[in-house]
PDB file of N, CA and C in Angstrom:
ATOM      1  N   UNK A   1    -151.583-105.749 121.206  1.00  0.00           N
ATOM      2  CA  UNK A   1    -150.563-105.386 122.181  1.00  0.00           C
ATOM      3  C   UNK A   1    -151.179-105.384 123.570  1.00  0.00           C
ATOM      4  N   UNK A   2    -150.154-105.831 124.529  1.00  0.00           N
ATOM      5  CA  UNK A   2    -150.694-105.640 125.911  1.00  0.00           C
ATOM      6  C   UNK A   2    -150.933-104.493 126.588  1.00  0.00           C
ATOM      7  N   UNK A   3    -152.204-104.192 127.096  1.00  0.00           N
ATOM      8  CA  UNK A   3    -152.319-102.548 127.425  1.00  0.00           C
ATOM      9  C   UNK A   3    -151.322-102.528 129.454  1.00  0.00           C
ATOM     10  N   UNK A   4    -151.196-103.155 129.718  1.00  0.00           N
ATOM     11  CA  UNK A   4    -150.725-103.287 130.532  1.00  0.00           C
ATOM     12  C   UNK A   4    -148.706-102.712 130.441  1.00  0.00           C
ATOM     13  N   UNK A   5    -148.384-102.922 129.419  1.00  0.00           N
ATOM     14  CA  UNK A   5    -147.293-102.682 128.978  1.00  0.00           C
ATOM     15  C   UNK A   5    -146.647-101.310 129.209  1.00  0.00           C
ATOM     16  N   UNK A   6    -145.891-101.013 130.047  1.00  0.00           N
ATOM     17  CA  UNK A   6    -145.622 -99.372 129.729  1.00  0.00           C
ATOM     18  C   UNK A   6    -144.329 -99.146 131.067  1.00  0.00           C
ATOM     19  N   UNK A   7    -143.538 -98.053 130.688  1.00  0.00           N
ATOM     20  CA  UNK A   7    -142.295 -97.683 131.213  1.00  0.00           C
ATOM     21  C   UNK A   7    -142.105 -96.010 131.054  1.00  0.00           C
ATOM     22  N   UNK A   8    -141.557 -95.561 131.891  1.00  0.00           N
ATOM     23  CA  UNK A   8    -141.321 -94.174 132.044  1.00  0.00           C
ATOM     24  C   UNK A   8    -140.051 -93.882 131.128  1.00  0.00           C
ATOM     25  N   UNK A   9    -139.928 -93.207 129.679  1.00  0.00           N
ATOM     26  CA  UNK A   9    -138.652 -93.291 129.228  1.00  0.00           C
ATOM     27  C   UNK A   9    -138.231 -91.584 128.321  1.00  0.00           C
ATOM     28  N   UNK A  10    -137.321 -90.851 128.177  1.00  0.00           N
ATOM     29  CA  UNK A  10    -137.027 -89.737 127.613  1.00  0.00           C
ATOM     30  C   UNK A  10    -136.799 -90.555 126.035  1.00  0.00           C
ATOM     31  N   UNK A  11    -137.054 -90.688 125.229  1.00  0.00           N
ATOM     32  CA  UNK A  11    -136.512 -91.016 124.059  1.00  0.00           C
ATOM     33  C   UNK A  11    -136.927 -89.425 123.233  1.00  0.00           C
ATOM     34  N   UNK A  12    -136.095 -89.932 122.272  1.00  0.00           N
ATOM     35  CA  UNK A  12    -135.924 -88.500 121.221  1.00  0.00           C
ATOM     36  C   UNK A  12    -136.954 -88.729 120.444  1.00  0.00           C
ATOM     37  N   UNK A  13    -137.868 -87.555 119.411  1.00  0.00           N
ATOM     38  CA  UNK A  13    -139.162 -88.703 118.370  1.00  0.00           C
ATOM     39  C   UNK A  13    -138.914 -86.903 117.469  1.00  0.00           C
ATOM     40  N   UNK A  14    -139.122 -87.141 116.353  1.00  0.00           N
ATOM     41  CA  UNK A  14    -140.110 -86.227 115.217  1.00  0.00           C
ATOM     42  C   UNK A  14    -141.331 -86.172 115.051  1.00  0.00           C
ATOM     43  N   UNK A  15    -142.180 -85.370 114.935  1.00  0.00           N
ATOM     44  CA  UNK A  15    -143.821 -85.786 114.962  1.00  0.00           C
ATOM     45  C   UNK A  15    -143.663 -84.526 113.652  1.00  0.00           C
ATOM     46  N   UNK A  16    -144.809 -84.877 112.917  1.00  0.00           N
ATOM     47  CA  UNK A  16    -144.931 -84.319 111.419  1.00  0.00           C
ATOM     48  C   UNK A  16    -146.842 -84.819 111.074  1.00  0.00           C
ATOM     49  N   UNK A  17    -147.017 -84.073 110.322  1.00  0.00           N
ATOM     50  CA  UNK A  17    -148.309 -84.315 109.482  1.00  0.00           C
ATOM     51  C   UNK A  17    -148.165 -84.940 109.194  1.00  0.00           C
ATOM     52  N   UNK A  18    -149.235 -86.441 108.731  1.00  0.00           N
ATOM     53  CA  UNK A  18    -148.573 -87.021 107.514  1.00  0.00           C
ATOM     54  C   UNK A  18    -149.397 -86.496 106.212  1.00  0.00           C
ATOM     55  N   UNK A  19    -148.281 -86.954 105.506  1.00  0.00           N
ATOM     56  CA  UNK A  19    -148.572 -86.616 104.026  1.00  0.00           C
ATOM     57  C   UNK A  19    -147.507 -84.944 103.787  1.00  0.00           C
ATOM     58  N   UNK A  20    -146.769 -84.740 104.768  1.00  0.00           N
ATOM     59  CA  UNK A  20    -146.280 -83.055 105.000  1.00  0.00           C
ATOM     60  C   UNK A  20    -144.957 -83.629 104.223  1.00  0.00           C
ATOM     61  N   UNK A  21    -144.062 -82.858 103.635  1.00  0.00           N
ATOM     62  CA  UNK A  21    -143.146 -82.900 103.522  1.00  0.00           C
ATOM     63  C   UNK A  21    -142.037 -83.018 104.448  1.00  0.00           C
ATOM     64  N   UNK A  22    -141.008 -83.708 104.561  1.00  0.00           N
ATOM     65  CA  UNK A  22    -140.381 -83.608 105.363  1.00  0.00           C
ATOM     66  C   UNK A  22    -139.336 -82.794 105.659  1.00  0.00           C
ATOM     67  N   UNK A  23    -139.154 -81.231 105.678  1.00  0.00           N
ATOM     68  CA  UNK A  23    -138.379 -80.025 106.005  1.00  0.00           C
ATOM     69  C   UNK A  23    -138.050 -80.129 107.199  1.00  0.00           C
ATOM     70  N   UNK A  24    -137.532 -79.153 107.953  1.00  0.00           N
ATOM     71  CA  UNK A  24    -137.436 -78.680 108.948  1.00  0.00           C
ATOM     72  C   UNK A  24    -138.702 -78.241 109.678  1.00  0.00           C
ATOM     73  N   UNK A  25    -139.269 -77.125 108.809  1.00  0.00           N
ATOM     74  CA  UNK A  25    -140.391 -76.741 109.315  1.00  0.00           C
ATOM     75  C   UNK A  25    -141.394 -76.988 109.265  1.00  0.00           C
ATOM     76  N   UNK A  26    -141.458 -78.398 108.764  1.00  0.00           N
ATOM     77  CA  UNK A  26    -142.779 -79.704 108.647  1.00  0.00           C
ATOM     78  C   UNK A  26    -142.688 -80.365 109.929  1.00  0.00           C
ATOM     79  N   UNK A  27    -141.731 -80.007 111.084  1.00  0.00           N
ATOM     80  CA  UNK A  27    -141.334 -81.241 112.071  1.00  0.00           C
ATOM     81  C   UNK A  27    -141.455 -80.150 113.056  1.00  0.00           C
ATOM     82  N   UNK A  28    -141.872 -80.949 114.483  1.00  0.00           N
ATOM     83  CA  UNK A  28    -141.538 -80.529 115.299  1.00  0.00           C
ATOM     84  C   UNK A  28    -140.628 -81.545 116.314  1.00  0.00           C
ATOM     85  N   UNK A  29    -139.861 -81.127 116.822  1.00  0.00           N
ATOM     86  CA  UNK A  29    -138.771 -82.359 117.747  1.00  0.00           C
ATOM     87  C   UNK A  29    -139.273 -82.337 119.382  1.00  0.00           C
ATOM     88  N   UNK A  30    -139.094 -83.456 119.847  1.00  0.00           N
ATOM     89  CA  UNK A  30    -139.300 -83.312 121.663  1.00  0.00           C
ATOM     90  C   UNK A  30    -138.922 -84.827 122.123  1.00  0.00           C
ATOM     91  N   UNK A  31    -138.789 -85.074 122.983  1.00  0.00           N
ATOM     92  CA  UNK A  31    -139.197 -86.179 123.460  1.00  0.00           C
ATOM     93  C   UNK A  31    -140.312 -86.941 124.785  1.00  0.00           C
ATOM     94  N   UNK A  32    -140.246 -87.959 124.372  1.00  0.00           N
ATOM     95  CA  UNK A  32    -141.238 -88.981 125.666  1.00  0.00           C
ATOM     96  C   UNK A  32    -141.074 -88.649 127.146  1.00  0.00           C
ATOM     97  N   UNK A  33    -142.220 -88.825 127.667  1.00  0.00           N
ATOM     98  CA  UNK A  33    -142.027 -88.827 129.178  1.00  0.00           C
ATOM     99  C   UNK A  33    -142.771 -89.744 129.503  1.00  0.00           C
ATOM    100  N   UNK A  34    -143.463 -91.151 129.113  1.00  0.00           N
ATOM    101  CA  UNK A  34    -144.331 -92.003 129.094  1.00  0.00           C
ATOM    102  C   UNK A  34    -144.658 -92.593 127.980  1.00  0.00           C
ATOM    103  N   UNK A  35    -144.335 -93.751 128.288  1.00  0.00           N
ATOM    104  CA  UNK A  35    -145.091 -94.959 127.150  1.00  0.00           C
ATOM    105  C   UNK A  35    -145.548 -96.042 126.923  1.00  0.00           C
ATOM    106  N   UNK A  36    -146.852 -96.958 126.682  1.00  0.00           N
ATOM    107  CA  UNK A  36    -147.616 -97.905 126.967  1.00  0.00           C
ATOM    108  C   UNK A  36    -147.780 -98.113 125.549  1.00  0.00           C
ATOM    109  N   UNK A  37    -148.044 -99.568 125.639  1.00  0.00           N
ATOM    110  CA  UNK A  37    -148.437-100.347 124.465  1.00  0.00           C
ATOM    111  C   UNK A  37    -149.772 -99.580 123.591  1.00  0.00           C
ATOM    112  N   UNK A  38    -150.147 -98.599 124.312  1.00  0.00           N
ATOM    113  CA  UNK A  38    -151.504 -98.112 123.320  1.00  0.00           C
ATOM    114  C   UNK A  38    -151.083 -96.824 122.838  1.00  0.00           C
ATOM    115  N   UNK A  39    -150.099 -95.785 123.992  1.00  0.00           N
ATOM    116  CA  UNK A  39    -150.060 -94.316 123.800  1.00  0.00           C
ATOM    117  C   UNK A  39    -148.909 -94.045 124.249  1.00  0.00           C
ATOM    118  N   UNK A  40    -148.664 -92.584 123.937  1.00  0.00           N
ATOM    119  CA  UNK A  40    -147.155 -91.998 124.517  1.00  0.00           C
ATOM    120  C   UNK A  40    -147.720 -90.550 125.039  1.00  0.00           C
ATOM    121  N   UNK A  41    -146.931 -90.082 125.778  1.00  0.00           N
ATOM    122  CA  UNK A  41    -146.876 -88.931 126.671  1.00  0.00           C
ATOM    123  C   UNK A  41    -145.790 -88.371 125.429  1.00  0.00           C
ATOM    124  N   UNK A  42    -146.129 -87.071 124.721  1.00  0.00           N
ATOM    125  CA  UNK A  42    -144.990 -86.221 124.614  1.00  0.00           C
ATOM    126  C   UNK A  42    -145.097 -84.983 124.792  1.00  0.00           C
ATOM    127  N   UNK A  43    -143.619 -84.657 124.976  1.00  0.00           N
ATOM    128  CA  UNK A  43    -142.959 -83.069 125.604  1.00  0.00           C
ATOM    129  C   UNK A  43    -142.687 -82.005 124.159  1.00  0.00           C
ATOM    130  N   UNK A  44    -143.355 -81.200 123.740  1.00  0.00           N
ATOM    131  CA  UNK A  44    -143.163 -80.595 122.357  1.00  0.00           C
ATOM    132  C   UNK A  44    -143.085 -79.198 122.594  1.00  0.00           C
ATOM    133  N   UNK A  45    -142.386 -78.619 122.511  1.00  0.00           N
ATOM    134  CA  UNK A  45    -142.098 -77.195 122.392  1.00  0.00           C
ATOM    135  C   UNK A  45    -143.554 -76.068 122.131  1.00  0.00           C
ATOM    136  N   UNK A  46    -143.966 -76.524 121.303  1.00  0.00           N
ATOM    137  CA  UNK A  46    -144.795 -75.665 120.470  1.00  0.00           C
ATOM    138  C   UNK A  46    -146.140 -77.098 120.060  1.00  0.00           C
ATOM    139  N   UNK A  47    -147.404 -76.112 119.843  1.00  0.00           N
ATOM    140  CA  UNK A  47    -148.952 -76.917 119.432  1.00  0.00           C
ATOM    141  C   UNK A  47    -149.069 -76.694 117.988  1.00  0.00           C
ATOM    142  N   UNK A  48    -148.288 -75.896 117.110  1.00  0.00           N
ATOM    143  CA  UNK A  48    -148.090 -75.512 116.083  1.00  0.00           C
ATOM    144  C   UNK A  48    -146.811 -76.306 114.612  1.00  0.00           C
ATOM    145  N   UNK A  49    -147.270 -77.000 114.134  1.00  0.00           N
ATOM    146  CA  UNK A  49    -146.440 -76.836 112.870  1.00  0.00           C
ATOM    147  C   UNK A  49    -146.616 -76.309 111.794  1.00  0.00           C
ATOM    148  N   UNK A  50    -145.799 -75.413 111.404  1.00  0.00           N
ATOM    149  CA  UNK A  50    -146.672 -74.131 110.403  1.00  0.00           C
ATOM    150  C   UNK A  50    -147.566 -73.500 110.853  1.00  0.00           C
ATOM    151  N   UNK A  51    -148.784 -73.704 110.014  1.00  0.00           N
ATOM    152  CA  UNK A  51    -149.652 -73.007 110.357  1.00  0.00           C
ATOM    153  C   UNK A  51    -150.566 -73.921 110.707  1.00  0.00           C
ATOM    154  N   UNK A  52    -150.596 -75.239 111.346  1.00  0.00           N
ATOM    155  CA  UNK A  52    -151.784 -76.391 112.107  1.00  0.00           C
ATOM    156  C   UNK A  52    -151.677 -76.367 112.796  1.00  0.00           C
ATOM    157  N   UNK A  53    -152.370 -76.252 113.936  1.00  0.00           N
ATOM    158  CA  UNK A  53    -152.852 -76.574 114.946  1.00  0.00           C
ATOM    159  C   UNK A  53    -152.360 -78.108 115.307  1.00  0.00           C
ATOM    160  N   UNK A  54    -151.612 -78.515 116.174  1.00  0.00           N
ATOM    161  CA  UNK A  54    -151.327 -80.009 116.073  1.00  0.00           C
ATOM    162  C   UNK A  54    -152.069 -81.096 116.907  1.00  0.00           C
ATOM    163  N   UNK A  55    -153.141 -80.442 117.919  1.00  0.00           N
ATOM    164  CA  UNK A  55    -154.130 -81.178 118.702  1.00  0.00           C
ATOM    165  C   UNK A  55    -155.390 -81.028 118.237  1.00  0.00           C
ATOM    166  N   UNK A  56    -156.027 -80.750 117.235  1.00  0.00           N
ATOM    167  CA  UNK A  56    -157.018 -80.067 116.779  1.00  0.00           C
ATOM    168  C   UNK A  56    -157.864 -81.566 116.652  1.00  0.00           C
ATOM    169  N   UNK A  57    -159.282 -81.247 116.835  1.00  0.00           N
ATOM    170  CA  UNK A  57    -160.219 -82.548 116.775  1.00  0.00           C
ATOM    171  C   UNK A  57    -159.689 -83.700 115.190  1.00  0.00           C
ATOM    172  N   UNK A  58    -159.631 -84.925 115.580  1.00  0.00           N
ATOM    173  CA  UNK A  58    -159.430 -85.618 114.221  1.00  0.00           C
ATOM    174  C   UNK A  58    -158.586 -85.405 113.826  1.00  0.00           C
ATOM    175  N   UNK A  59    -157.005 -84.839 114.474  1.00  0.00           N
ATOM    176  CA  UNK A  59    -155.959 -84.918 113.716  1.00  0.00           C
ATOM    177  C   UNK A  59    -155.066 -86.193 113.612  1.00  0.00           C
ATOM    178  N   UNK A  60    -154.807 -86.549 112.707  1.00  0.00           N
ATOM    179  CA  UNK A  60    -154.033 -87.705 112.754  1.00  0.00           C
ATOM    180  C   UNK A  60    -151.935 -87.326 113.177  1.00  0.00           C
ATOM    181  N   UNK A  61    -151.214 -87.800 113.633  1.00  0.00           N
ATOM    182  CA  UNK A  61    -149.743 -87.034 113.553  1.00  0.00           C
ATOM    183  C   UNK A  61    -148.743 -88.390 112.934  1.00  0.00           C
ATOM    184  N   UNK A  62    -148.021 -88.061 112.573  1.00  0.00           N
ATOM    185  CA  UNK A  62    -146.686 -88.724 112.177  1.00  0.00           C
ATOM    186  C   UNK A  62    -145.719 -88.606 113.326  1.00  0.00           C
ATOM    187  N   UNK A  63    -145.311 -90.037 113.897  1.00  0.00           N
ATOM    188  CA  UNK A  63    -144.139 -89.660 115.382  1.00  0.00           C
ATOM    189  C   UNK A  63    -143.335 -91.021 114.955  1.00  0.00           C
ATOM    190  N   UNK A  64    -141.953 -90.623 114.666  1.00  0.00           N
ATOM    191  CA  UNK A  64    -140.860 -91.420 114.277  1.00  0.00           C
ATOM    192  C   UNK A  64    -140.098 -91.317 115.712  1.00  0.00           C
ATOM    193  N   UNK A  65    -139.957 -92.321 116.793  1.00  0.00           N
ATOM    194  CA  UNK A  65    -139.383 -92.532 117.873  1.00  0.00           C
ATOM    195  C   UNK A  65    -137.862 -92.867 117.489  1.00  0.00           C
ATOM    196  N   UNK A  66    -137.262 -92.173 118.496  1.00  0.00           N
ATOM    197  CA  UNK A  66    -135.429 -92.667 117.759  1.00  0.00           C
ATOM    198  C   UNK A  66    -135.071 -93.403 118.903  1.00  0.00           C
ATOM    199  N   UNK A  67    -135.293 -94.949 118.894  1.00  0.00           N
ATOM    200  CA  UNK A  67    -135.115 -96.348 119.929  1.00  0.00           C
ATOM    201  C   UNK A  67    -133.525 -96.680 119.776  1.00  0.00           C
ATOM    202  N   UNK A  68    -133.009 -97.124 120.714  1.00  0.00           N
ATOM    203  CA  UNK A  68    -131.549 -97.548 120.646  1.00  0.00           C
ATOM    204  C   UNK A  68    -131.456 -98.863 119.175  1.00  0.00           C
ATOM    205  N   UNK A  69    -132.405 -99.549 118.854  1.00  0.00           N
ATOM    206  CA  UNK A  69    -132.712-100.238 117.762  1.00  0.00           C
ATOM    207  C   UNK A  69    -132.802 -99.568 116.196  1.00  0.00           C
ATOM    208  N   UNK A  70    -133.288 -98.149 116.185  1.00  0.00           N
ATOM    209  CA  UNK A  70    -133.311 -97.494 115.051  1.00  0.00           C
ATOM    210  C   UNK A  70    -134.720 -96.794 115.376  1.00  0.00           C
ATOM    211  N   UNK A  71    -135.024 -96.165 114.064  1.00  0.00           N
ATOM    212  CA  UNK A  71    -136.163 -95.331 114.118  1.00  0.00           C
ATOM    213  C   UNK A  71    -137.367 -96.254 114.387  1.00  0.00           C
ATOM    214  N   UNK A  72    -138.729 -96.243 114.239  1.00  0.00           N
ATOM    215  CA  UNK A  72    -139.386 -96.324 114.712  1.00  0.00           C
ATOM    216  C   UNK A  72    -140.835 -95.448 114.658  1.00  0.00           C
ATOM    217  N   UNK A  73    -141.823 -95.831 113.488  1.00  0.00           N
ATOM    218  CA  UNK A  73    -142.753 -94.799 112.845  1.00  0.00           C
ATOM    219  C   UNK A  73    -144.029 -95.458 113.543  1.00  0.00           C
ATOM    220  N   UNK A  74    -144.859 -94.567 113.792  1.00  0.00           N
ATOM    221  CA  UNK A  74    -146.026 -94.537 113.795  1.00  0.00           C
ATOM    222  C   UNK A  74    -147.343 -93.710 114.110  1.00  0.00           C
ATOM    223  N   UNK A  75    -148.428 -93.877 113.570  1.00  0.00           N
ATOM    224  CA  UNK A  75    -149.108 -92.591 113.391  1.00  0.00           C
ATOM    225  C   UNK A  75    -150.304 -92.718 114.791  1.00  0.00           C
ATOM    226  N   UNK A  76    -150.244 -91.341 115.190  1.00  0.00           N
ATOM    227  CA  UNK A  76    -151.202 -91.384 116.359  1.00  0.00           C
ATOM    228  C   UNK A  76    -152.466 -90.128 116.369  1.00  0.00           C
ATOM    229  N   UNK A  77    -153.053 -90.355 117.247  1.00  0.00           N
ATOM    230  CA  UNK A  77    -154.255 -89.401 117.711  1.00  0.00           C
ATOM    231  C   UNK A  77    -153.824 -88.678 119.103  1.00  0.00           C
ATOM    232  N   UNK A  78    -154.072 -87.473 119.031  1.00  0.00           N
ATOM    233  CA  UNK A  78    -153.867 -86.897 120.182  1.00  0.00           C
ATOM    234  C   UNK A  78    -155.002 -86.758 121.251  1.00  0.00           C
ATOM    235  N   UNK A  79    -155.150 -86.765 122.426  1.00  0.00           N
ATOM    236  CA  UNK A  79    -156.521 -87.216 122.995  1.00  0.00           C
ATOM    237  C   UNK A  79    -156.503 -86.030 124.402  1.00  0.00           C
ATOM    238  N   UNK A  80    -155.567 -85.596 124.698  1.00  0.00           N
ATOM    239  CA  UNK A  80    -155.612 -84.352 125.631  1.00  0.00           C
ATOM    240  C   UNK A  80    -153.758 -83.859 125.259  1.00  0.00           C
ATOM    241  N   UNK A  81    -154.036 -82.709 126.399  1.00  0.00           N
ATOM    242  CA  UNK A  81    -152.982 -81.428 126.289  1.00  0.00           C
ATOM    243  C   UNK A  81    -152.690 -80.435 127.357  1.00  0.00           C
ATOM    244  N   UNK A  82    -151.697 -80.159 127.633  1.00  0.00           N
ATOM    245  CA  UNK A  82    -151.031 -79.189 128.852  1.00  0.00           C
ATOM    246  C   UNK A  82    -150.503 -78.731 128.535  1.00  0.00           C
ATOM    247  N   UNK A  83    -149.870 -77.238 129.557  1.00  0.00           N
ATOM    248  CA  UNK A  83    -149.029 -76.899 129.044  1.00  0.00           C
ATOM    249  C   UNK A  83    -148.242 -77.251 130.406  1.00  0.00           C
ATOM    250  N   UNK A  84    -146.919 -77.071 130.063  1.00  0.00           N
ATOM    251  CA  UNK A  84    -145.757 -77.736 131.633  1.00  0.00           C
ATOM    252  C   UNK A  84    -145.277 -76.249 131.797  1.00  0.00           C
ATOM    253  N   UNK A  85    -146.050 -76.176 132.966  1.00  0.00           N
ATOM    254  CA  UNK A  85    -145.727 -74.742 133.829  1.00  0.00           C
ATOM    255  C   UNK A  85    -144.070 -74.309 134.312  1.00  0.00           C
ATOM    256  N   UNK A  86    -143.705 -75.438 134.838  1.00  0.00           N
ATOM    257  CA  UNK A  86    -141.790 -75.371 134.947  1.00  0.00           C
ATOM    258  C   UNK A  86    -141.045 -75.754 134.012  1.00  0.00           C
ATOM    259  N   UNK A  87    -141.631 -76.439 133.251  1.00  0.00           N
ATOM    260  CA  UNK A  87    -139.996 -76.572 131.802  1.00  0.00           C
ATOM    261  C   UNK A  87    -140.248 -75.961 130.443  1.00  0.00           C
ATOM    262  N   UNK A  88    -141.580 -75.799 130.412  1.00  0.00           N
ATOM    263  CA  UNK A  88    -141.647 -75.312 129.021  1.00  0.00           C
ATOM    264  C   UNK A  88    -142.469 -75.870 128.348  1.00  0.00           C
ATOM    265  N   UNK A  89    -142.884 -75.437 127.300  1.00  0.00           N
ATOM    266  CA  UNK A  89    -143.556 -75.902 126.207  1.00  0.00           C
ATOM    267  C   UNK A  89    -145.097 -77.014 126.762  1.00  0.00           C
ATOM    268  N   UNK A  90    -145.318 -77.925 126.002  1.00  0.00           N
ATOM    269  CA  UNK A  90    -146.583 -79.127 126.084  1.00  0.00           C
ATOM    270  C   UNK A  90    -146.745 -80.434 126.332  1.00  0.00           C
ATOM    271  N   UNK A  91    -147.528 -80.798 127.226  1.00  0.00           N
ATOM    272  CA  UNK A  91    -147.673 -82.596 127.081  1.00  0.00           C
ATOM    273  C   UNK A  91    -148.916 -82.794 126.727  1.00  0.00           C
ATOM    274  N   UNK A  92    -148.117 -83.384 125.423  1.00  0.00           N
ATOM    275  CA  UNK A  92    -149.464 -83.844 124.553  1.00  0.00           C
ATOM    276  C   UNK A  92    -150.005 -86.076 125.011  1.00  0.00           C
ATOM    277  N   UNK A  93    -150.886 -85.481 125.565  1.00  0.00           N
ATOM    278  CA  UNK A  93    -151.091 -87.574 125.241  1.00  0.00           C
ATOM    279  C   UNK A  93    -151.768 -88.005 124.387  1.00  0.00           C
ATOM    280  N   UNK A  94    -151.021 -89.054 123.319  1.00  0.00           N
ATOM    281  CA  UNK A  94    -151.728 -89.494 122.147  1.00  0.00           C
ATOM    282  C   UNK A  94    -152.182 -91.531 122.345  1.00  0.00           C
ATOM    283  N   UNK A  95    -152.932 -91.237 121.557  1.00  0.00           N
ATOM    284  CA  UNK A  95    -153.041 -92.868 121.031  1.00  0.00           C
ATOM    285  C   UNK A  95    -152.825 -93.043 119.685  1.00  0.00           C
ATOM    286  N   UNK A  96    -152.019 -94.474 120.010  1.00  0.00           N
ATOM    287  CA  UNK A  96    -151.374 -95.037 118.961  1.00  0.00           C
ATOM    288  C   UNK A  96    -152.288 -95.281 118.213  1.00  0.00           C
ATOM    289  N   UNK A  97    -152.534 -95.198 116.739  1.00  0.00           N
ATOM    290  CA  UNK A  97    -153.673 -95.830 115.707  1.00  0.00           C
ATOM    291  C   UNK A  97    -153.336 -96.699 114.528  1.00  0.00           C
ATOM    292  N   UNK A  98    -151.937 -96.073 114.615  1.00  0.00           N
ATOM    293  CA  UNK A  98    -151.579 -97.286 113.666  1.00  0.00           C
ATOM    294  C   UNK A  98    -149.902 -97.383 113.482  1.00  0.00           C
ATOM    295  N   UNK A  99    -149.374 -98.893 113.227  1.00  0.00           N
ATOM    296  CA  UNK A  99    -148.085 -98.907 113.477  1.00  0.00           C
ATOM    297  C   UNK A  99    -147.782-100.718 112.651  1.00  0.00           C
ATOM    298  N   UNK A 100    -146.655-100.373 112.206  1.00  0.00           N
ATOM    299  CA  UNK A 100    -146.259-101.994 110.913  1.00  0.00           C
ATOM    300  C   UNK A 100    -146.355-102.828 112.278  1.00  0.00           C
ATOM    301  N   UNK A 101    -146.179-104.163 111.894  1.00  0.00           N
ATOM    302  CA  UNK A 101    -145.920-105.307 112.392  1.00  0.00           C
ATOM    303  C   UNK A 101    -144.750-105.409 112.976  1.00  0.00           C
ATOM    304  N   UNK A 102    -143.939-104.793 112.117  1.00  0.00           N
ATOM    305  CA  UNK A 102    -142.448-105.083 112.728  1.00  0.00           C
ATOM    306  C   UNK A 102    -142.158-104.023 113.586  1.00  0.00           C
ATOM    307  N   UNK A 103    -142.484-103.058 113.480  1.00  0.00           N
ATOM    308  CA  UNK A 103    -142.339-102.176 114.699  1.00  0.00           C
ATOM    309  C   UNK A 103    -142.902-102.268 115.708  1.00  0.00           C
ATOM    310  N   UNK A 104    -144.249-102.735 115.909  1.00  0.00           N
ATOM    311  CA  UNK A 104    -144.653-103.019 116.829  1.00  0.00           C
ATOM    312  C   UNK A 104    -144.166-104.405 117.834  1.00  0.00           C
ATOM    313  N   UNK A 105    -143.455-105.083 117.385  1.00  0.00           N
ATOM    314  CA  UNK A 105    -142.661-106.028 117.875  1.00  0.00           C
ATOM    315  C   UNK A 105    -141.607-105.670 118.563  1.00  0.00           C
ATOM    316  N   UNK A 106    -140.331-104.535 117.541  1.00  0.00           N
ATOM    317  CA  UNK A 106    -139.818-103.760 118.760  1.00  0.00           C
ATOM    318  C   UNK A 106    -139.882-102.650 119.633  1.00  0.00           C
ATOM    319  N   UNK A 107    -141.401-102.197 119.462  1.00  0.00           N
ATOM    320  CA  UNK A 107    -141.769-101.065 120.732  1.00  0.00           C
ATOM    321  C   UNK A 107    -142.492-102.156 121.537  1.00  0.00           C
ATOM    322  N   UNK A 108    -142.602-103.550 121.385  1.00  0.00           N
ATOM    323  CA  UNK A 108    -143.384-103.882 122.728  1.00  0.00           C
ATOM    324  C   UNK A 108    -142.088-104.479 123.381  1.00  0.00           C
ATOM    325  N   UNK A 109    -140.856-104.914 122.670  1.00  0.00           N
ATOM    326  CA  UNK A 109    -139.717-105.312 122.963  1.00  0.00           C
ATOM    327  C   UNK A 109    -139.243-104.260 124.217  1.00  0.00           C
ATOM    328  N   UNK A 110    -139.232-103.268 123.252  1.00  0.00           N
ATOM    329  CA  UNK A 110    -138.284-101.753 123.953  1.00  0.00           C
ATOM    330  C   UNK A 110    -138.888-101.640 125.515  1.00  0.00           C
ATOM    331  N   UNK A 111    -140.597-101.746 125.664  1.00  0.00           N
ATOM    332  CA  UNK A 111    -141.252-101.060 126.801  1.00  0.00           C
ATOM    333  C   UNK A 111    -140.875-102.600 127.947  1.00  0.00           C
ATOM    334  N   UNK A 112    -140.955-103.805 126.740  1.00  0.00           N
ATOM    335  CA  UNK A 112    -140.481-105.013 128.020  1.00  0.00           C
ATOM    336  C   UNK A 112    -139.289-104.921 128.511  1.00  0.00           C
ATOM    337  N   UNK A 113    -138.116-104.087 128.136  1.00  0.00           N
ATOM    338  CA  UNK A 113    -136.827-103.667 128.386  1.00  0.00           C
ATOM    339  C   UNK A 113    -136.811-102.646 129.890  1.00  0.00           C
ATOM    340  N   UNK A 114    -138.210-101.825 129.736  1.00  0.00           N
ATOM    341  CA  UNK A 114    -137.946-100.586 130.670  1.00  0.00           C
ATOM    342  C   UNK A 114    -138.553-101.331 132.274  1.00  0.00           C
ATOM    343  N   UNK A 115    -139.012-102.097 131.654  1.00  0.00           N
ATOM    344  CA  UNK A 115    -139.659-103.007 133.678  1.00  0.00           C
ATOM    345  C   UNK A 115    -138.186-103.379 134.278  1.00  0.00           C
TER     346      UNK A 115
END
């Protein structure tokens, strides 16, 4: 993917452990405030699902993006963390580590959409 690639966008996403069940309280919900062909900026309420820590060294996450195309899975690394002093909650920035073929075709689609 082109690292050059990237657009400022709110999209909706789930982020989960993987391997977690998928409950309610396996998920946490937020959305994007940044996204490039390598990483995403997200806005998450809480650093916690259950009882993990969700930035913790070597964590891997589950983030299903909800694209005007459909969902949209892929698993990332989190690489720093804030907290957002005026709205609430965290911006987490991750890198992408791994993602199908076909999705990655329409998230490089989606970000060539946002130029």
């Amino acid at each position: 993917m082109s690292e050059n690639l990237r657009g400022k966008a709110s999209v909706a996403f789930s982020l989960s452990l993987p391997g977690s069940s998928s409950g309610d309280a396996a998920t946490l919900e937020g959305h994007t405030r940044d996204m490039r062909a390598t990483g995403l900026s997200l806005v998450v309420p809480r650093l916690r699902i259950g009882g993990e820590e969700i930035v913790a060294a070597d964590r891997q996450l589950r983030v299903v993006l909800e694209l005007p195309s459909g969902p949209l899975e892929m698993e990332v690394a989190p690489v720093r963390y804030e907290p957002l002093e005026a709205e609430g909650g965290y911006l987490i920035g991750v890198r992408i580590t791994e993602i199908s073929d076909s999705d990655c075709v329409r998230f490089v689609k989606y970000l060539r959409a946002l130029r």
